[in-house]
N, C-alpha and C. Protein backbone atom coordinates (compact mmCIF):
# COMPACT_ATOMS: atom_id res chain seq x y z
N UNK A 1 47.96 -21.27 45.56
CA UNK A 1 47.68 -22.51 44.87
C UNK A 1 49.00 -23.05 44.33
N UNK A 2 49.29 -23.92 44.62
CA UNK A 2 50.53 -24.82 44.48
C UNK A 2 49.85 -26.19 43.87
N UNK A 3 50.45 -26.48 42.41
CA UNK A 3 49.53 -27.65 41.77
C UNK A 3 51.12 -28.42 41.09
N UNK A 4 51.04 -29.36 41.40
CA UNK A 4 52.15 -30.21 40.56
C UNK A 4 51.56 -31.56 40.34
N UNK A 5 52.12 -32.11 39.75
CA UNK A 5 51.91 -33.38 38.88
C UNK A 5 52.14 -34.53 40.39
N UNK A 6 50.64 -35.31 40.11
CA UNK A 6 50.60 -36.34 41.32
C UNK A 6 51.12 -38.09 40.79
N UNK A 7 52.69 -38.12 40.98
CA UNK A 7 53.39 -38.96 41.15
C UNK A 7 53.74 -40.31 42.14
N UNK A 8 52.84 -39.67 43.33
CA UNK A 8 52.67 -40.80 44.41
C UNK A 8 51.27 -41.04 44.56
N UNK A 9 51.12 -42.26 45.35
CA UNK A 9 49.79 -42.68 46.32
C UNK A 9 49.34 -41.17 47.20
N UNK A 10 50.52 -40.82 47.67
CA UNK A 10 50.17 -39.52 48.90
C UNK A 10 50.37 -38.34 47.98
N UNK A 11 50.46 -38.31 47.41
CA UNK A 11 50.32 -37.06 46.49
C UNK A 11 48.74 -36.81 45.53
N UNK A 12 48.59 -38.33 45.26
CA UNK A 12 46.53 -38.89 44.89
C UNK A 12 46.19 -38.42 46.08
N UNK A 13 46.58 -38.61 47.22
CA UNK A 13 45.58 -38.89 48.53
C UNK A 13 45.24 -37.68 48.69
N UNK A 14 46.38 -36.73 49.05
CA UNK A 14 46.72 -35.28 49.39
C UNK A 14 45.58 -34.06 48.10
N UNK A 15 45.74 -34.84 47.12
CA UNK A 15 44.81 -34.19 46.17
C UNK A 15 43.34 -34.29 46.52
N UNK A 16 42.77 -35.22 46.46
CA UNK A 16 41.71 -36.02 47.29
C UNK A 16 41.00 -35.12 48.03
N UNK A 17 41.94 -35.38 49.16
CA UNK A 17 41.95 -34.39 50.49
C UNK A 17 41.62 -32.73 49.87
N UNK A 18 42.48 -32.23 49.26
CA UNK A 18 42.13 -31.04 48.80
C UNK A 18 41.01 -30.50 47.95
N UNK A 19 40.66 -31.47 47.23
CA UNK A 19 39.66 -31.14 46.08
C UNK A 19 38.20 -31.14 47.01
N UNK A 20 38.26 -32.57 47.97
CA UNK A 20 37.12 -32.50 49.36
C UNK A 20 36.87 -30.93 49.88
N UNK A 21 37.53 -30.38 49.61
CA UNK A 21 37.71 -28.89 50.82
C UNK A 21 36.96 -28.04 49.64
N UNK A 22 37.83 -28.04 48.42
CA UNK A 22 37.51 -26.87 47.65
C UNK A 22 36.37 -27.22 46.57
N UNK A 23 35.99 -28.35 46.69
CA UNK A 23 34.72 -29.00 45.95
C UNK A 23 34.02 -27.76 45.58
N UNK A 24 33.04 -27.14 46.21
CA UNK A 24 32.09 -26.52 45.87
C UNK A 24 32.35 -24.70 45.68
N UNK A 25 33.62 -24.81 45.35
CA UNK A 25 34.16 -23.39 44.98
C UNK A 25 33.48 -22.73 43.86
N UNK A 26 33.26 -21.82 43.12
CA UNK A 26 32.33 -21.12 42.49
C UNK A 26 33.36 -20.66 41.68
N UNK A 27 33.31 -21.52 40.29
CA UNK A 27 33.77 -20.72 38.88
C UNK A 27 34.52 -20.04 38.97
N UNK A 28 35.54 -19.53 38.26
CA UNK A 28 36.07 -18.64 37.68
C UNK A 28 36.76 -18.06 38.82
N UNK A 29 37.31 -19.10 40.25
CA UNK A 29 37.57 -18.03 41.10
C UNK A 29 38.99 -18.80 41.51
N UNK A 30 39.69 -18.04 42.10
CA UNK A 30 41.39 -18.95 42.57
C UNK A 30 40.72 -20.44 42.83
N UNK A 31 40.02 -20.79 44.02
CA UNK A 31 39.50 -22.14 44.47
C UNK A 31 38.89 -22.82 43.08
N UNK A 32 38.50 -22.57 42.38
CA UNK A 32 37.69 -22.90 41.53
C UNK A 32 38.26 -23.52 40.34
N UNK A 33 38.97 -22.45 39.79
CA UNK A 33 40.30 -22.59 39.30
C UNK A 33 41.08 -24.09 39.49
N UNK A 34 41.41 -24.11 41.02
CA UNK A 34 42.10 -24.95 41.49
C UNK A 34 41.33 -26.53 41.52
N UNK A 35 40.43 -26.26 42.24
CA UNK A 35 39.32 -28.11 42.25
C UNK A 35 39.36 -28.11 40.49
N UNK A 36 39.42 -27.25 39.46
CA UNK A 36 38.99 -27.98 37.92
C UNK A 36 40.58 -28.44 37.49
N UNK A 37 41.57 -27.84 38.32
CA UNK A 37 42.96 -28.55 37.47
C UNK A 37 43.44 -29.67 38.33
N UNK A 38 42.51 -29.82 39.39
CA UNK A 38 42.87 -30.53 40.72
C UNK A 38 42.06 -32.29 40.34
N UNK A 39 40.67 -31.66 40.04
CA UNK A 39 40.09 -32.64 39.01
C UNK A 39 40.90 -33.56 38.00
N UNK A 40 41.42 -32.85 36.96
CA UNK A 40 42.33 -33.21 35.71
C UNK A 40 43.44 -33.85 36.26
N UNK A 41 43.96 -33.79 37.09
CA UNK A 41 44.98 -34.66 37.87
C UNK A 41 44.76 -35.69 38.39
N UNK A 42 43.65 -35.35 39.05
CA UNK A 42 43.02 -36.81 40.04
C UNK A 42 42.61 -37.93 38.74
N UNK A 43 41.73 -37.32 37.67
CA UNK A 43 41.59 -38.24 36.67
C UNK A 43 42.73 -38.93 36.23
N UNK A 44 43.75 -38.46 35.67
CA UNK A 44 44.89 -38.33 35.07
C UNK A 44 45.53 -39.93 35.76
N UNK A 45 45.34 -39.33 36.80
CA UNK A 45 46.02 -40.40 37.86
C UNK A 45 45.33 -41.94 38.19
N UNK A 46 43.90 -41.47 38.31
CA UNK A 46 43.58 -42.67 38.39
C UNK A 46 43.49 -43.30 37.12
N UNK A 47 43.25 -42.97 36.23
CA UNK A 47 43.65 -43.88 34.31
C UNK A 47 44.49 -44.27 34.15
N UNK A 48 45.79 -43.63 34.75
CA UNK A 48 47.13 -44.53 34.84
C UNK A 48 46.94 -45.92 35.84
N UNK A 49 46.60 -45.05 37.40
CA UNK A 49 47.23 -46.34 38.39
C UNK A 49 45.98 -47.27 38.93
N UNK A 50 44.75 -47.10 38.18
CA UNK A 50 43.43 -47.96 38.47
C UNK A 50 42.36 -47.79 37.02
N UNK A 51 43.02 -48.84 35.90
CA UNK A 51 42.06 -48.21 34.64
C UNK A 51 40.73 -49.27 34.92
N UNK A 52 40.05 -49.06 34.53
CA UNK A 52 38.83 -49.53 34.59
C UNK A 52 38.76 -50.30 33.15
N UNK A 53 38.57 -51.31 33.52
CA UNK A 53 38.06 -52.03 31.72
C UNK A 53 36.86 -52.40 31.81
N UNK A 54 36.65 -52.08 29.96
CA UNK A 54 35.11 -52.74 29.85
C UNK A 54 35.09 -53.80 30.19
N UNK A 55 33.36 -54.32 31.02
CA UNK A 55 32.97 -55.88 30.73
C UNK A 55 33.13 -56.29 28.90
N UNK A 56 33.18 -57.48 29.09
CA UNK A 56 33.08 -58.26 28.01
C UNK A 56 31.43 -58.07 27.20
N UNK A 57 31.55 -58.66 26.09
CA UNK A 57 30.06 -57.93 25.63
C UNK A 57 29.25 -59.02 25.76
N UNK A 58 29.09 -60.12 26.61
CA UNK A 58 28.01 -60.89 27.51
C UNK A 58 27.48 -60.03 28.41
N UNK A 59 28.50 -59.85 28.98
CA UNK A 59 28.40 -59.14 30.45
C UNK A 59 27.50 -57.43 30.06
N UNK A 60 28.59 -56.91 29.08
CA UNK A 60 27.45 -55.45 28.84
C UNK A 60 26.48 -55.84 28.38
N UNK A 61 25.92 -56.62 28.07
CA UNK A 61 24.30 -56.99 28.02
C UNK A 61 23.36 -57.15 29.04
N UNK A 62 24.26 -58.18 29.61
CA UNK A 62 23.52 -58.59 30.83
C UNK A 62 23.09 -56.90 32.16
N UNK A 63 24.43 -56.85 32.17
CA UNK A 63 24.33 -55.05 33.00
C UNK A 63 23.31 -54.44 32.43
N UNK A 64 23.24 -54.10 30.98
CA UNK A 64 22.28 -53.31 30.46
C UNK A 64 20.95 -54.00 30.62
N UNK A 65 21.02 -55.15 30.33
CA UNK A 65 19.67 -55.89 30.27
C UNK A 65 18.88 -55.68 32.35
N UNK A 66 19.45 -55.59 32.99
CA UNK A 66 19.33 -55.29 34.40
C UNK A 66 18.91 -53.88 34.75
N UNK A 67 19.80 -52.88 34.35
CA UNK A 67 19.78 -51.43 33.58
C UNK A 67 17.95 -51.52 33.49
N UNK A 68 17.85 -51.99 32.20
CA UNK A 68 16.22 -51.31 31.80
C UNK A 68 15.63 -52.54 32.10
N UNK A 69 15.28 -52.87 32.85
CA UNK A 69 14.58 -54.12 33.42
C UNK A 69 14.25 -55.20 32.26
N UNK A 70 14.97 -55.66 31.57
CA UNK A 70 14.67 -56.61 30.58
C UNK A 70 15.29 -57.68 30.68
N UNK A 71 14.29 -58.79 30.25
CA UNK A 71 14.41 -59.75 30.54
C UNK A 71 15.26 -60.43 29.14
N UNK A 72 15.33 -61.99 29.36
CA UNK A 72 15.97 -62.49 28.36
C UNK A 72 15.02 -62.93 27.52
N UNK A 73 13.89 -63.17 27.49
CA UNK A 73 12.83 -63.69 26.71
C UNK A 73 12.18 -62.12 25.82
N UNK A 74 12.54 -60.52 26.02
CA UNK A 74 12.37 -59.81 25.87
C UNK A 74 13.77 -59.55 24.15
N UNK A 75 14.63 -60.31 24.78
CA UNK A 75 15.46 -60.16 23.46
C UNK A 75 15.04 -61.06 22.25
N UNK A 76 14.62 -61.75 22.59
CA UNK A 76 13.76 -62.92 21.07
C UNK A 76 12.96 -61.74 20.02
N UNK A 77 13.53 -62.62 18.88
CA UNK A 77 13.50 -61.71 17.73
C UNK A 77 14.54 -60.72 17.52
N UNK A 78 15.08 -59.65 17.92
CA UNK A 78 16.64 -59.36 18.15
C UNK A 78 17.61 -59.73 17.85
N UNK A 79 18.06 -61.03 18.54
CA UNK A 79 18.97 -61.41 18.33
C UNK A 79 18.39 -63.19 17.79
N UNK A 80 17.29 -63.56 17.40
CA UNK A 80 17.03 -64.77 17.25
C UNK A 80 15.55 -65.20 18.25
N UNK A 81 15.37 -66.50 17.99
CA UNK A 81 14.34 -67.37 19.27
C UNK A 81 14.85 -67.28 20.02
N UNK A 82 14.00 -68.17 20.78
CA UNK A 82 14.91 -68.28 22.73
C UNK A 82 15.42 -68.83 22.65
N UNK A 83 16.23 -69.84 21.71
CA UNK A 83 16.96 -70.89 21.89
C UNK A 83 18.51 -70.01 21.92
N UNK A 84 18.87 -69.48 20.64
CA UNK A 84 19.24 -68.26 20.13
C UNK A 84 20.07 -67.15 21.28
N UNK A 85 18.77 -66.81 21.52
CA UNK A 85 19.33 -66.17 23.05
C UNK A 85 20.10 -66.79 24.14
N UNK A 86 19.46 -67.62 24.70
CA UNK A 86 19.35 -68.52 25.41
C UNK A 86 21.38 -68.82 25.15
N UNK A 87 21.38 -69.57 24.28
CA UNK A 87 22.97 -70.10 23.51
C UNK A 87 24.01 -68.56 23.76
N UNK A 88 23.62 -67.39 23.02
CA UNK A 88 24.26 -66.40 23.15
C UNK A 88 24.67 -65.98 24.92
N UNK A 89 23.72 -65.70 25.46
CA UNK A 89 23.87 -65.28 26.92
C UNK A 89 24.51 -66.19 27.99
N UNK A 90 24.64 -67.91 27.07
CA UNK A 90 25.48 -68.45 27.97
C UNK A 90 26.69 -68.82 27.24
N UNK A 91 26.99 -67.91 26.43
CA UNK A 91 28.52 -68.14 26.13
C UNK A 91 28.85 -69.19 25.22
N UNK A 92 27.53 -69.96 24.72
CA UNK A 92 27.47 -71.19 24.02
C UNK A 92 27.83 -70.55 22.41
N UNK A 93 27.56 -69.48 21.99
CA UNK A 93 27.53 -68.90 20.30
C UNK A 93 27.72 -67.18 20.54
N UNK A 94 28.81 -66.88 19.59
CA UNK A 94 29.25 -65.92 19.53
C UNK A 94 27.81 -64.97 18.84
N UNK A 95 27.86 -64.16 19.16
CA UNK A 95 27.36 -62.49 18.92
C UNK A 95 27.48 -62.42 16.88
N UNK A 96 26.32 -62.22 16.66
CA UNK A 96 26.61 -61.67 14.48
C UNK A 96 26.59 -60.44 14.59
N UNK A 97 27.32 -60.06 13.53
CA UNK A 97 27.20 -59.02 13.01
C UNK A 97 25.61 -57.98 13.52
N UNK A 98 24.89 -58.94 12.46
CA UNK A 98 23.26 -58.42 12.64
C UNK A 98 23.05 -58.64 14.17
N UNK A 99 23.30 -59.01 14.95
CA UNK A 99 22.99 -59.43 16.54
C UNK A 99 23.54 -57.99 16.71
N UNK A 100 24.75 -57.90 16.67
CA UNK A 100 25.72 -56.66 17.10
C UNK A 100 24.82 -55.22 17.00
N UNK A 101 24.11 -55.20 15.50
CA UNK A 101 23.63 -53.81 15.02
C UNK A 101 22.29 -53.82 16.03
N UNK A 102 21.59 -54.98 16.15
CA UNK A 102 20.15 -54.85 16.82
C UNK A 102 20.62 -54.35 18.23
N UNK A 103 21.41 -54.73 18.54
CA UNK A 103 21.52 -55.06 20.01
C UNK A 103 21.99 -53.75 20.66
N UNK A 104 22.88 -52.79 19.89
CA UNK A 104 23.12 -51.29 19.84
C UNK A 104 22.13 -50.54 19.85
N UNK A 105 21.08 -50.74 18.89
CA UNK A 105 20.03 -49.84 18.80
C UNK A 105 18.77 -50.38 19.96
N UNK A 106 18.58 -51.42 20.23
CA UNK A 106 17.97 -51.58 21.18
C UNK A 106 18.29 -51.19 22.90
N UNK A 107 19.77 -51.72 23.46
CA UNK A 107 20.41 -51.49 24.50
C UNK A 107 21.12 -50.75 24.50
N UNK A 108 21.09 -49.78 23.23
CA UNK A 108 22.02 -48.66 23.33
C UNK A 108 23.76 -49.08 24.20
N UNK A 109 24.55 -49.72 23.68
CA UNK A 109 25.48 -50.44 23.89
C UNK A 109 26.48 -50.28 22.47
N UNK A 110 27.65 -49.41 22.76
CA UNK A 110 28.28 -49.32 21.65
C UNK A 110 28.96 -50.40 20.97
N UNK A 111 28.84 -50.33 20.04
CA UNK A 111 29.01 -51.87 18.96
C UNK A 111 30.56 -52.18 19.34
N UNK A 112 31.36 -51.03 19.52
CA UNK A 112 32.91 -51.24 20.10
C UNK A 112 32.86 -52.64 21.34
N UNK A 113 31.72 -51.98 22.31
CA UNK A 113 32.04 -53.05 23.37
C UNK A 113 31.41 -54.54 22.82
N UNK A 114 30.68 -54.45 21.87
CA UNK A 114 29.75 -56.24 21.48
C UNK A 114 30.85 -56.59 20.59
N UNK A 115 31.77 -56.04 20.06
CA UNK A 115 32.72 -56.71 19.14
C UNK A 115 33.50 -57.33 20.21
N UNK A 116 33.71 -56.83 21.39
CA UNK A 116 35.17 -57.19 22.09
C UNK A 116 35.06 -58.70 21.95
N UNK A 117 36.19 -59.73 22.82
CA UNK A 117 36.28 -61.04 22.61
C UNK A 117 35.93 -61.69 23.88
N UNK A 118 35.30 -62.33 24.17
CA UNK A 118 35.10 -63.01 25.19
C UNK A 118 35.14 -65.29 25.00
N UNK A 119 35.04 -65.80 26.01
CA UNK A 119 35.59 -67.16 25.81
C UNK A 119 33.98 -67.87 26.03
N UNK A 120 33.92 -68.60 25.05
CA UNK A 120 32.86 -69.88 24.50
C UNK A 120 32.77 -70.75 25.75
N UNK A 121 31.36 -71.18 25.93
CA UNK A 121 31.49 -72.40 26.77
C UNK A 121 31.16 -73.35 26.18
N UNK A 122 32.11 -74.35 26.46
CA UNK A 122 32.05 -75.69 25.71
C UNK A 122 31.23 -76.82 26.34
């Protein structure tokens, strides 16, 4: 087992490639060993050279709201009437506080991502 720090594209790839082989190695064993530090690299690597960002917290609604089959007329009362909603989901009125707390405990959606900032439509 030869493990070094993956600095290139072909050094991701080559890992890739290897972890494919030794995937289903069994605990506690050289192979095994190897796919869990082989893992930690591949992560490592892709957080640097492909980070993933959150949607905006319209958007994690909408995902979530798709998620558990809910509709937008299902959020009234929540976050307001349908008008309410309606305004929020199109970007017309920012997210409250109290919107923020319901909307966590209902869509289970961490309040981190409903704070983020997203742009108003005018």
């Amino acid at each position: 087992m030869k493990i070094r720090p993956l600095k290139t594209e072909e050094d991701y790839e080559k890992a890739l490639e290897r972890l494919d082989l030794i995937f289903d190695a069994l605990p506690n064993t050289e192979e095994g060993d190897e796919a869990e530090i082989l893992t930690l690299l591949i992560n490592n690597y892709e957080n640097q050279h492909y980070p993933i960002e959150a949607p905006d917290p319209i958007e994690a609604i909408k995902i979530r709201m798709e998620e558990m089959n809910i509709k937008q007329k299902d959020l009234v009362g929540l976050i307001g009437g349908k008008s309410r909603v309606s305004e929020v989901l199109n970007r017309k009125k920012r997210l409250t506080v109290d919107m923020i707390r319901e909307l966590e405990k209902a869509l289970h959606i961490s309040a981190s991502v409903l704070v983020g900032n997203y742009q108003l439509v005018k």
